[in-house]
Protein backbone atom coordinates (compact mmCIF):
# COMPACT_ATOMS: atom_id res chain seq x y z
CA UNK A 1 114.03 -143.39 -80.75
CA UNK A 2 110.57 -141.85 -80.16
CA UNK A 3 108.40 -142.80 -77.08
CA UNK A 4 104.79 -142.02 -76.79
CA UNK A 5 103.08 -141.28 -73.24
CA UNK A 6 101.01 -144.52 -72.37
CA UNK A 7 97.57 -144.34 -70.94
CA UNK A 8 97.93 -145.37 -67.41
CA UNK A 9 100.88 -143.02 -67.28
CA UNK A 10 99.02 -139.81 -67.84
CA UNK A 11 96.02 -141.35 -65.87
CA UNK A 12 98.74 -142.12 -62.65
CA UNK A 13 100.08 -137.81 -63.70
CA UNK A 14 96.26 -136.59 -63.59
CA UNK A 15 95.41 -139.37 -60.28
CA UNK A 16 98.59 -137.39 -58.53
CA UNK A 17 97.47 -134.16 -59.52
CA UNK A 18 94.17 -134.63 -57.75
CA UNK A 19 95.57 -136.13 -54.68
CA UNK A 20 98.06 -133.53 -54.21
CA UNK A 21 95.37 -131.14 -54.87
CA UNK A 22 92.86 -132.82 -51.86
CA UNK A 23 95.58 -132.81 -49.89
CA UNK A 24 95.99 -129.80 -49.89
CA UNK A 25 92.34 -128.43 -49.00
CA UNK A 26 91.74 -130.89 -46.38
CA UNK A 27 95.24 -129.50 -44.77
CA UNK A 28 94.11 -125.82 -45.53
CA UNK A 29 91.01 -126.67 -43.89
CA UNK A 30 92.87 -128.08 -40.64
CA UNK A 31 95.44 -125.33 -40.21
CA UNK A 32 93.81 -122.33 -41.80
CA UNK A 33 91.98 -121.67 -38.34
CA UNK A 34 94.81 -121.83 -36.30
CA UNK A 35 97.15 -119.82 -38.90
CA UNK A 36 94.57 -117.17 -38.91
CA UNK A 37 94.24 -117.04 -34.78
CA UNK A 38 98.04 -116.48 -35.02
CA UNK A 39 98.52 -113.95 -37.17
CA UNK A 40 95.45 -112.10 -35.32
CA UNK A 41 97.06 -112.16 -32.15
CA UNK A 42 100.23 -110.87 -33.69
CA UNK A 43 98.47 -107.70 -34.70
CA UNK A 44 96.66 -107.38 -31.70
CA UNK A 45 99.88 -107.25 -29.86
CA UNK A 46 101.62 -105.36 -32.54
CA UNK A 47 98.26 -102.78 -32.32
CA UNK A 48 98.52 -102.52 -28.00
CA UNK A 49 102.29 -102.10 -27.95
CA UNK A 50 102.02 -98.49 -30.91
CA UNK A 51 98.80 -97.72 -28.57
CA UNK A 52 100.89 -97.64 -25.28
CA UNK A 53 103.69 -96.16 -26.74
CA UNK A 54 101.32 -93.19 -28.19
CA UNK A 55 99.86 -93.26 -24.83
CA UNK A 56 102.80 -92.99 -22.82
CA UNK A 57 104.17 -90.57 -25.16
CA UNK A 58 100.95 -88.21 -24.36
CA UNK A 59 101.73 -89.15 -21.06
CA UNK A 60 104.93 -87.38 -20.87
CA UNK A 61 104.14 -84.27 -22.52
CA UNK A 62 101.23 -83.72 -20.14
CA UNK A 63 102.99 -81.91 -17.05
CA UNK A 64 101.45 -82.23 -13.84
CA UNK A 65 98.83 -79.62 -13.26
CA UNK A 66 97.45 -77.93 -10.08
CA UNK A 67 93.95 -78.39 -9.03
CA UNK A 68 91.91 -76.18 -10.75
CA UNK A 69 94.14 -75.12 -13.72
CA UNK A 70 92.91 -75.02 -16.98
CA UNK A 71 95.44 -75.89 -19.96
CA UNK A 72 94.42 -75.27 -23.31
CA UNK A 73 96.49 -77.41 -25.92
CA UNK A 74 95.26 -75.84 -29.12
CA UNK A 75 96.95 -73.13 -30.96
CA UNK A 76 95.08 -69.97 -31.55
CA UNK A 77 94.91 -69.48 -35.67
CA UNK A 78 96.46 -65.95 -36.63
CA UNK A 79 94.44 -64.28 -38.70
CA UNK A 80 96.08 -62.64 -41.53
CA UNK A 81 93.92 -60.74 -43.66
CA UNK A 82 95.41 -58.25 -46.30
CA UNK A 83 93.88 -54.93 -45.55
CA UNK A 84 94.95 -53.16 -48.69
CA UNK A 85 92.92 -54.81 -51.04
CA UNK A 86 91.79 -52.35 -53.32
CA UNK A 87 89.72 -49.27 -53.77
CA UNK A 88 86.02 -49.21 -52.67
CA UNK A 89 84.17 -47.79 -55.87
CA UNK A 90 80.28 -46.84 -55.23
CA UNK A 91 78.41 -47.34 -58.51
CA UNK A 92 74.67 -46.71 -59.40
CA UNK A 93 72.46 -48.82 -62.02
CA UNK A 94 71.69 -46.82 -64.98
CA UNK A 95 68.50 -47.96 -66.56
């Protein structure tokens, strides 16, 4: 036995669809600003607590100095050039 899809059937289908589907904006519209403050305030605490743990980190490393001392925390670059590159060889232009 075959049955066909009546009219008002697929009209009540498409008249859920597009409730369902307003529904859904106007609830996105009402919770979207208050989702959005949450999740910003989670990375704002997420952000302070890696920026005091850097912080205390540097903190630590730093010992304590005497008045007047200078401390220089950068590495001086060795140069290390190959002196034996070759043979100098003079040469003149001849016209």
């Amino acid at each position: 036995m075959l049955q066909y899809a009546s009219f008002t059937g697929l009209i009540k289908t498409i008249l859920i669809i597009l409730l369902v589907w307003y529904g859904i904006k106007i609830l996105s519209r009402l919770f979207a600003p208050a989702l959005l403050r949450y999740v910003s305030k989670k990375a704002e605490e997420k952000f302070g607590q890696q920026f005091g743990q850097q912080f205390n980190q540097n903190q630590q490393k730093q010992s304590p100095k005497k008045e007047g001392e200078t401390v220089i925390d950068k590495v001086p670059q060795s140069n290390t050039s190959n002196k034996n590159v070759g043979e100098y060889v003079d040469y003149e232009e001849i016209d």
